[in-house]
Protein backbone atom coordinates (compact mmCIF):
# COMPACT_ATOMS: atom_id res chain seq x y z
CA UNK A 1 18.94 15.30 -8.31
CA UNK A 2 18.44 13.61 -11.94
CA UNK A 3 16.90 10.71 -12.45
CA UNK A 4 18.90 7.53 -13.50
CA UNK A 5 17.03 5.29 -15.30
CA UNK A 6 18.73 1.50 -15.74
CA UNK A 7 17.15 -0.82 -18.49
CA UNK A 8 17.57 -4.97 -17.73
CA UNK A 9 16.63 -7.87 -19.25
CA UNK A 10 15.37 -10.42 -16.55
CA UNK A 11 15.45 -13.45 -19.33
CA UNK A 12 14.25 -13.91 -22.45
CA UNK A 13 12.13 -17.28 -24.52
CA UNK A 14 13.29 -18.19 -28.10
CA UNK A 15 12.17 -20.79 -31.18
CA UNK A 16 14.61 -23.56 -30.07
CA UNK A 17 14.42 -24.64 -34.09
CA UNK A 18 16.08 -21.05 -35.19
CA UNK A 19 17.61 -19.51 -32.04
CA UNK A 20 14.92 -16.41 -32.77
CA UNK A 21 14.42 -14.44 -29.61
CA UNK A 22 9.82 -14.16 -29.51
CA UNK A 23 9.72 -13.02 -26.05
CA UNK A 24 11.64 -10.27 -23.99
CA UNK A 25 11.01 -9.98 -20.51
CA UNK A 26 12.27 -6.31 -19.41
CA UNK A 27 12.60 -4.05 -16.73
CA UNK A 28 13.19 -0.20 -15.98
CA UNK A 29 14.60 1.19 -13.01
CA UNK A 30 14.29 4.79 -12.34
CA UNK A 31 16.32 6.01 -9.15
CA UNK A 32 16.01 9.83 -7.94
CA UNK A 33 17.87 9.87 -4.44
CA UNK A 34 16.66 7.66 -1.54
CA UNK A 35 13.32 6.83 -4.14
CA UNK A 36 12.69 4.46 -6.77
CA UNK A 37 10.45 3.04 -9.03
CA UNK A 38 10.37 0.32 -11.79
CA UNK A 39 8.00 -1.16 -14.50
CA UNK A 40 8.12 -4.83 -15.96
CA UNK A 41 6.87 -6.19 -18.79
CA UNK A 42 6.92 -8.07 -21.96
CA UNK A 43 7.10 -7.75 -25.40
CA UNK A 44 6.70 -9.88 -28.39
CA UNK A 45 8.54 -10.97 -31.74
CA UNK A 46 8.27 -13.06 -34.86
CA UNK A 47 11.82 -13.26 -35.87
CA UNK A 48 12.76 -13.94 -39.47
CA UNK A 49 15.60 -16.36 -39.42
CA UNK A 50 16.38 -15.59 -43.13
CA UNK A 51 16.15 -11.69 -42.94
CA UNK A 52 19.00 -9.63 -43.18
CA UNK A 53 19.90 -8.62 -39.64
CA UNK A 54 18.78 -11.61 -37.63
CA UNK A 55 20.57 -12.52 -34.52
CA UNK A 56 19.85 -15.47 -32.97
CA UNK A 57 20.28 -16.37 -29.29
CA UNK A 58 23.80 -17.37 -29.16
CA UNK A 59 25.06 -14.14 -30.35
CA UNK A 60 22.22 -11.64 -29.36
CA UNK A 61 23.43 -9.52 -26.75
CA UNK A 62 21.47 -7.91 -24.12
CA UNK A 63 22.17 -4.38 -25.40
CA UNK A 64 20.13 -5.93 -28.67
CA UNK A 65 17.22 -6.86 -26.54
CA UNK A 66 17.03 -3.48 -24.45
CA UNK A 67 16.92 -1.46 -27.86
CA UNK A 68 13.96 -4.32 -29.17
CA UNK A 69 11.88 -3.79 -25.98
CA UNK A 70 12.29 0.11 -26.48
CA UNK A 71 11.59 0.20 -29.89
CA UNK A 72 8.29 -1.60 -28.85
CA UNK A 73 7.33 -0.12 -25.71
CA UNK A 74 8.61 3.70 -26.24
CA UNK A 75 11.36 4.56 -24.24
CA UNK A 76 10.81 7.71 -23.31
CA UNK A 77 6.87 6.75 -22.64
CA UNK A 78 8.34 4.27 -20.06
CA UNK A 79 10.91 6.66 -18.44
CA UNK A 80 8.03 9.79 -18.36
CA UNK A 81 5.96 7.55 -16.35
CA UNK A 82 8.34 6.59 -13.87
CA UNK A 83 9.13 9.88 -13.23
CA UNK A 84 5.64 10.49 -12.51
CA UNK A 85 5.46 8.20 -10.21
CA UNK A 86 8.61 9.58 -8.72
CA UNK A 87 7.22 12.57 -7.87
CA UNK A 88 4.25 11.76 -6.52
CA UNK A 89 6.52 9.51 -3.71
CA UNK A 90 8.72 12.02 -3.01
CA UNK A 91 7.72 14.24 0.05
């Protein structure tokens, strides 16, 4: 069976004086079967409320902070350990 992997973001912590998102708290879920296993952590930003691009809190979605947090972390670093640890549970 493949594995399903299913990115969240628990909550996040923001500058109050910009609406900049500094803190993302995420978790990955892989699932093979009757067997799972999932990592948490966090990741830190300085947003720039006068760059092009910024998004502040009330419109930052939490497809926005999934792609931050694997930007930061690596993706498929994250996902190639859970499967590791996937196999070595399974029987």
């Amino acid at each position: 069976m493949a594995i399903t992997y299913t990115w969240t973001i628990p909550t996040v912590e923001r500058n109050l004086s910009d609406g900049g998102i500094t803190v993302i708290h995420w978790r990955c879920t892989a699932v093979d079967g009757d067997y799972t296993a999932s990592s948490y952590g966090t990741t830190s930003h300085e947003p720039d409320a006068d760059a092009e691009g910024f998004i502040s809190y009330d419109s930052v979605t939490e497809a926005n902070c999934i792609a931050w947090a694997q930007a930061q972390v690596g993706q498929s670093e994250v996902e190639a350990a859970l499967a590791a640890r996937l196999r070595l549970t399974k029987p």
